[in-house]
Protein backbone atom coordinates (compact mmCIF):
# COMPACT_ATOMS: atom_id res chain seq x y z
CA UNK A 1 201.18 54.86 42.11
CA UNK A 2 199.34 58.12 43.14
CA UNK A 3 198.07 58.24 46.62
CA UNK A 4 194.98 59.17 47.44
CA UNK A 5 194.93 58.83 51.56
CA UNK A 6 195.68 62.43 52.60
CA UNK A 7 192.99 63.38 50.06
CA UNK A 8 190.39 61.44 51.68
CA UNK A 9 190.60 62.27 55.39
CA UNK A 10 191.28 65.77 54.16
CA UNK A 11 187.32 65.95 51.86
CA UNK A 12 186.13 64.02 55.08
CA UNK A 13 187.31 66.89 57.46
CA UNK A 14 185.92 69.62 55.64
CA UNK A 15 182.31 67.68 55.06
CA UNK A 16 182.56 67.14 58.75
CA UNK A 17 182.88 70.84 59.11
CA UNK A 18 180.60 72.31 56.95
CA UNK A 19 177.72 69.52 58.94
CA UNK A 20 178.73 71.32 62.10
CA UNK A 21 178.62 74.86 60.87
CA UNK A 22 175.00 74.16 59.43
CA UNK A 23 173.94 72.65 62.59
CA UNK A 24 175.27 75.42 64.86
CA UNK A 25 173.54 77.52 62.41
CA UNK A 26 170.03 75.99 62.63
CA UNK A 27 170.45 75.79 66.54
CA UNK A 28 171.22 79.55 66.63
CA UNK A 29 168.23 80.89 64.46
CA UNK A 30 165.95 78.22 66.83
CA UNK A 31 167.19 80.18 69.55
CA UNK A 32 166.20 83.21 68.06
CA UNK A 33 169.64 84.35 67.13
CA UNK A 34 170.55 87.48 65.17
CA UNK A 35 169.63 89.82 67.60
CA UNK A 36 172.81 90.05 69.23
CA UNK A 37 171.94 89.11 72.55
CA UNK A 38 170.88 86.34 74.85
CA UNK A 39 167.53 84.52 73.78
CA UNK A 40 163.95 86.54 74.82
CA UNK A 41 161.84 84.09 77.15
CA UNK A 42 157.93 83.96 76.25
CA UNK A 43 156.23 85.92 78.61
CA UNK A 44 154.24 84.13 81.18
CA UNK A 45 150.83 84.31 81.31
CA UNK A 46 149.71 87.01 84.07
CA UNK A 47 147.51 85.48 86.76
CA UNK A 48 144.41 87.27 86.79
CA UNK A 49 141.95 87.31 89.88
CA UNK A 50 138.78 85.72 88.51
CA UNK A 51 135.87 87.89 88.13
CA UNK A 52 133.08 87.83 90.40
CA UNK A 53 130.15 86.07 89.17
CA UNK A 54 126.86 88.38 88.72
CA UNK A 55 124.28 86.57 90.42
CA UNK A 56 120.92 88.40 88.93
CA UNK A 57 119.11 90.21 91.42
CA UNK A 58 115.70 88.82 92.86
CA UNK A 59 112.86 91.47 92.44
CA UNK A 60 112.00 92.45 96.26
CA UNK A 61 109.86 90.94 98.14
CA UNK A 62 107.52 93.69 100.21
CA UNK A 63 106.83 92.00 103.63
CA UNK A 64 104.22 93.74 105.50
CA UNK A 65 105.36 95.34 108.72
CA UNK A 66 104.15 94.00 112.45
CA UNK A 67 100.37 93.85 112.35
CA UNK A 68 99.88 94.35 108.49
CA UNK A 69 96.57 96.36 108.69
CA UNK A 70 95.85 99.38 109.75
CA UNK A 71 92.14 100.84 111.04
CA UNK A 72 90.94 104.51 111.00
CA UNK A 73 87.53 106.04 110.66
CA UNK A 74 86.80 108.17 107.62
CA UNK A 75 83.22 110.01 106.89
CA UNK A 76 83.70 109.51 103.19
CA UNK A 77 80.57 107.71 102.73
CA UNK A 78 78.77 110.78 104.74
CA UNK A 79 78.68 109.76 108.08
CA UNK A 80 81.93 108.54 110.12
CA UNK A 81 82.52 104.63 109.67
CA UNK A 82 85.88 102.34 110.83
CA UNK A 83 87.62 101.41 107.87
CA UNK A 84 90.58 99.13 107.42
CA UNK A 85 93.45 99.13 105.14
CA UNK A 86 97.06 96.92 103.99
CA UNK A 87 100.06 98.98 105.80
CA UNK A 88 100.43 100.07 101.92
CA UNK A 89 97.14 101.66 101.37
CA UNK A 90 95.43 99.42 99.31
CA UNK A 91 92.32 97.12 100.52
CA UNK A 92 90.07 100.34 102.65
CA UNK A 93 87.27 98.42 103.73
CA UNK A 94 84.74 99.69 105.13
CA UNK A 95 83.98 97.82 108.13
CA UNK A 96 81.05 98.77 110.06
CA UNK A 97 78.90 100.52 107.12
CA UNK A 98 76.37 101.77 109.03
CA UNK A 99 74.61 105.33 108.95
CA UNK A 100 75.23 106.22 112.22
CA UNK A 101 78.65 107.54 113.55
CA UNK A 102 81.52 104.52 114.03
CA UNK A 103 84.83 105.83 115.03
CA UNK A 104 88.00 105.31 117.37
CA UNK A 105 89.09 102.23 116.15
CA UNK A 106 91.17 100.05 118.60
CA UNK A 107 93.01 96.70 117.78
CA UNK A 108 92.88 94.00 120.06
CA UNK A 109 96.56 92.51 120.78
CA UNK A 110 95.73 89.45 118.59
CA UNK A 111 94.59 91.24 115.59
CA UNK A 112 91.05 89.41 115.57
CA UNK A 113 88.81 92.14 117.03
CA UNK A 114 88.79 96.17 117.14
CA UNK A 115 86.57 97.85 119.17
CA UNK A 116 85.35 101.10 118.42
CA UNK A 117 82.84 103.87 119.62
CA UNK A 118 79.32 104.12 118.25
CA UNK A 119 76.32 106.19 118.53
CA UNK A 120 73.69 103.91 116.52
CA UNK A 121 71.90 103.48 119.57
CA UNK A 122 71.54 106.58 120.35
CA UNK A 123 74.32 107.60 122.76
CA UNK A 124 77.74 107.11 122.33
CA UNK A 125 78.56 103.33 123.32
CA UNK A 126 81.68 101.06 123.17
CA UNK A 127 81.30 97.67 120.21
CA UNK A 128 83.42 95.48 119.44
CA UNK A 129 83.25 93.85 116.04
CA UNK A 130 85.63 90.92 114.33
CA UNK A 131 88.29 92.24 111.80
CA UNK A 132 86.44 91.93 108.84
CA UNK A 133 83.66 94.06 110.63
CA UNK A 134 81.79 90.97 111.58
CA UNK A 135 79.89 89.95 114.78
CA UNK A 136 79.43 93.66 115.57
CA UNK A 137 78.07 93.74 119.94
CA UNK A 138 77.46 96.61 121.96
CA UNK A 139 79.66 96.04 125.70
CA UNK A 140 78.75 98.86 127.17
CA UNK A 141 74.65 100.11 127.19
CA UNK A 142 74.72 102.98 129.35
CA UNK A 143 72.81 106.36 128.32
CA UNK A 144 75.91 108.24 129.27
CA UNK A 145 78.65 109.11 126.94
CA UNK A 146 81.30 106.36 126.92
CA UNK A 147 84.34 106.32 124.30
CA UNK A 148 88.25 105.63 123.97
CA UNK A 149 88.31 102.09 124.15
CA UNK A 150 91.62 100.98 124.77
CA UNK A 151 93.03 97.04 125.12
CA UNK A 152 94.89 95.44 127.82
CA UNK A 153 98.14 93.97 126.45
CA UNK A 154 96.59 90.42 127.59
CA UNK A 155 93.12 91.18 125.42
CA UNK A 156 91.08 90.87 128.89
CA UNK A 157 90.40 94.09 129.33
CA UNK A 158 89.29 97.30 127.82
CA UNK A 159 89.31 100.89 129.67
CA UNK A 160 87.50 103.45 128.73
CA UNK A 161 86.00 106.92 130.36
CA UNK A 162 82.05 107.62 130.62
CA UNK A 163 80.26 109.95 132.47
CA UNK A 164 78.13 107.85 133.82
CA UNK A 165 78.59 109.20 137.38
CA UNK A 166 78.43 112.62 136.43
CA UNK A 167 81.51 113.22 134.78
CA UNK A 168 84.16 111.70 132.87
CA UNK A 169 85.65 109.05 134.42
CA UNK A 170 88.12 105.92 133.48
CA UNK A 171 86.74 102.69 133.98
CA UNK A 172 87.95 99.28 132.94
CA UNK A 173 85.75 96.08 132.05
CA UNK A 174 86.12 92.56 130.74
CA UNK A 175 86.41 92.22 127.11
CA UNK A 176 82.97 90.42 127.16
CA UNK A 177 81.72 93.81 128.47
CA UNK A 178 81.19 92.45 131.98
CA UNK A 179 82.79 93.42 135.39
CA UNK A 180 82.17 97.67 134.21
CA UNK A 181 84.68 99.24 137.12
CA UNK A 182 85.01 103.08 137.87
CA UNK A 183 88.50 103.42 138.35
CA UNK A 184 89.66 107.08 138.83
CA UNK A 185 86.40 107.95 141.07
CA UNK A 186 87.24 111.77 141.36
CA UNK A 187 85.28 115.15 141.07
CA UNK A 188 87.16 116.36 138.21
CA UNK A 189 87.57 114.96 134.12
CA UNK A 190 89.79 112.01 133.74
CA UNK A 191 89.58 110.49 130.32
CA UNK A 192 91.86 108.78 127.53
CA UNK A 193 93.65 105.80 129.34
CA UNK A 194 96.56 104.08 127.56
CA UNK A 195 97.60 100.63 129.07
CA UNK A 196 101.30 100.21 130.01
CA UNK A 197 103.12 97.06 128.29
CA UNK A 198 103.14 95.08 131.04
CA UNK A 199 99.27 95.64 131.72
CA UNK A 200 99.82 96.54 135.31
CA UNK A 201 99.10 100.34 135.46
CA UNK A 202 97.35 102.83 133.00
CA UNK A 203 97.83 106.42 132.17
CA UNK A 204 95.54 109.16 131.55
CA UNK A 205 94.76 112.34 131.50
CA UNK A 206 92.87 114.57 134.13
CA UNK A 207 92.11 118.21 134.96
CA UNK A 208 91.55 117.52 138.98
CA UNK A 209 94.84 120.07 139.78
CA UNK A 210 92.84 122.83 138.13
CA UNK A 211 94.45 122.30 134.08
CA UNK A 212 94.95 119.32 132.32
CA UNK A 213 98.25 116.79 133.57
CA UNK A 214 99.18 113.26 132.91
CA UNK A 215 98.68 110.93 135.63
CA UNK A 216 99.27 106.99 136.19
CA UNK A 217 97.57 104.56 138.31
CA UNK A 218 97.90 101.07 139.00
CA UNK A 219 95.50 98.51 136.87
CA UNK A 220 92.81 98.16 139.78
CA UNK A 221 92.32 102.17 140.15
CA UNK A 222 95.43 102.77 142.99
CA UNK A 223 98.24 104.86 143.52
CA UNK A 224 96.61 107.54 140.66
CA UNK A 225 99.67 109.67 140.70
CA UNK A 226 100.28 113.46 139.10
CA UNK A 227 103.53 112.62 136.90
CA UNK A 228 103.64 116.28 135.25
CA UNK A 229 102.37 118.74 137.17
CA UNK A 230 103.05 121.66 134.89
CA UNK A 231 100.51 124.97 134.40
CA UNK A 232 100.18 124.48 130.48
CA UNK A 233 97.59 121.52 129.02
CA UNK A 234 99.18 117.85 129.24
CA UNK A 235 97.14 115.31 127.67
CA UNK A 236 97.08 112.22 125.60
CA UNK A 237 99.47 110.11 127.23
CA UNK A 238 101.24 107.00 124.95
CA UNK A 239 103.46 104.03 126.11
CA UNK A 240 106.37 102.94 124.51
CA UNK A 241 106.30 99.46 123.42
């Protein structure tokens, strides 16, 4: 009889083999074989930083600046009258429309009232009016020349100079127009006062060393002191804030 054994196991060997050689096959082009070398990792993705969100921009907001208004006098109406205005220009009022002449416009510390100079009854006088040029009253009613108010930090008080006495002189009253003080009470021409911050003393200007200098004296009229003393003309004296 012929026998068939060897023949068997030797067919099942070779199937075996050729299964393997397919497999190793398949596994090797998975890998991405057939380029010679060791399989290419995938890139990983690159982190990127994320991008800043663009918040849209608000349109800005224009606040007005301490105070918000701002008085002047103007003689476009043909005689001089206060005006007010917005810190932008826009809004000139004119406040005391009157035909006489209305000018040096002063501010009160709270913004409600501005007193000014006047000569609607005749002589130049010191009024105070509300801000929207109401309630317009005459404090001082002197036939002298009075002018340059100017407002105690506290709003009690208002100097001014007249020459009342015979010449120019700085005097201080309540802002009712009551309690009218002489303060420098000298020969010579002392005029424009300008409150310090604090309210206790007040500078001006006067001529009584022979030419114009800046001087300072205490709230009540003491201590009037000579603080440039310099040949040339000093005048118009401002506090810092």
């Amino acid at each position: 009889m012929p026998k068939h054994g060897g023949s068997t196991v030797k067919t099942a060997s070779v199937a075996m083999a050729f299964l393997l050689v397919v497999c190793l096959a398949a596994l090797f082009a998975a890998c991405g074989g057939g380029g010679g070398g060791a399989p290419t990792a995938e890139p990983s993705p690159t982190a990127t930083a994320e991008e800043p969100t663009t918040r849209p921009t608000a349109s800005p907001t224009v606040s007005p600046p301490a105070g918000g208004k701002i008085a002047f006098h103007s003689d476009r109406d043909g005689n001089r009258e206060v005006y007010a205005m917005n810190a932008d220009g826009s809004g000139q009022t004119n406040l005391t429309n009157n035909p006489a002449e209305d000018f040096g416009p002063a501010w009160s510390p709270d913004s409600r009232r501005i007193a000014f100079t006047s000569n609607r009854d005749g002589n130049a006088e010191i009024y105070v009016m509300n801000a929207d040029g109401s309630g317009q009253t005459r404090l001082t009613n002197n036939p002298a020349i009075e002018g340059v108010a100017a407002w105690s930090p506290d709003g009690s008080r208002i100097a001014f100079h007249s020459d009342r006495d015979g010449n120019r002189e700085v005097y201080a009253m309540n802002a009712d127009g009551s309690g009218q003080t002489n303060l420098t009470d000298n020969p010579a021409g002392d005029v424009d006062p300008a409150w310090s911050p604090d309210g206790s003393r007040i500078a001006f200007h006067s001529d009584r060393d022979g030419n114009a200098e800046i001087y300072v004296m205490n709230a009540d009229g003491s201590g009037q002191t000579n603080l440039t003393n310099n040949p040339a003309e000093d005048g118009l004296p401002a506090w810092s804030p």
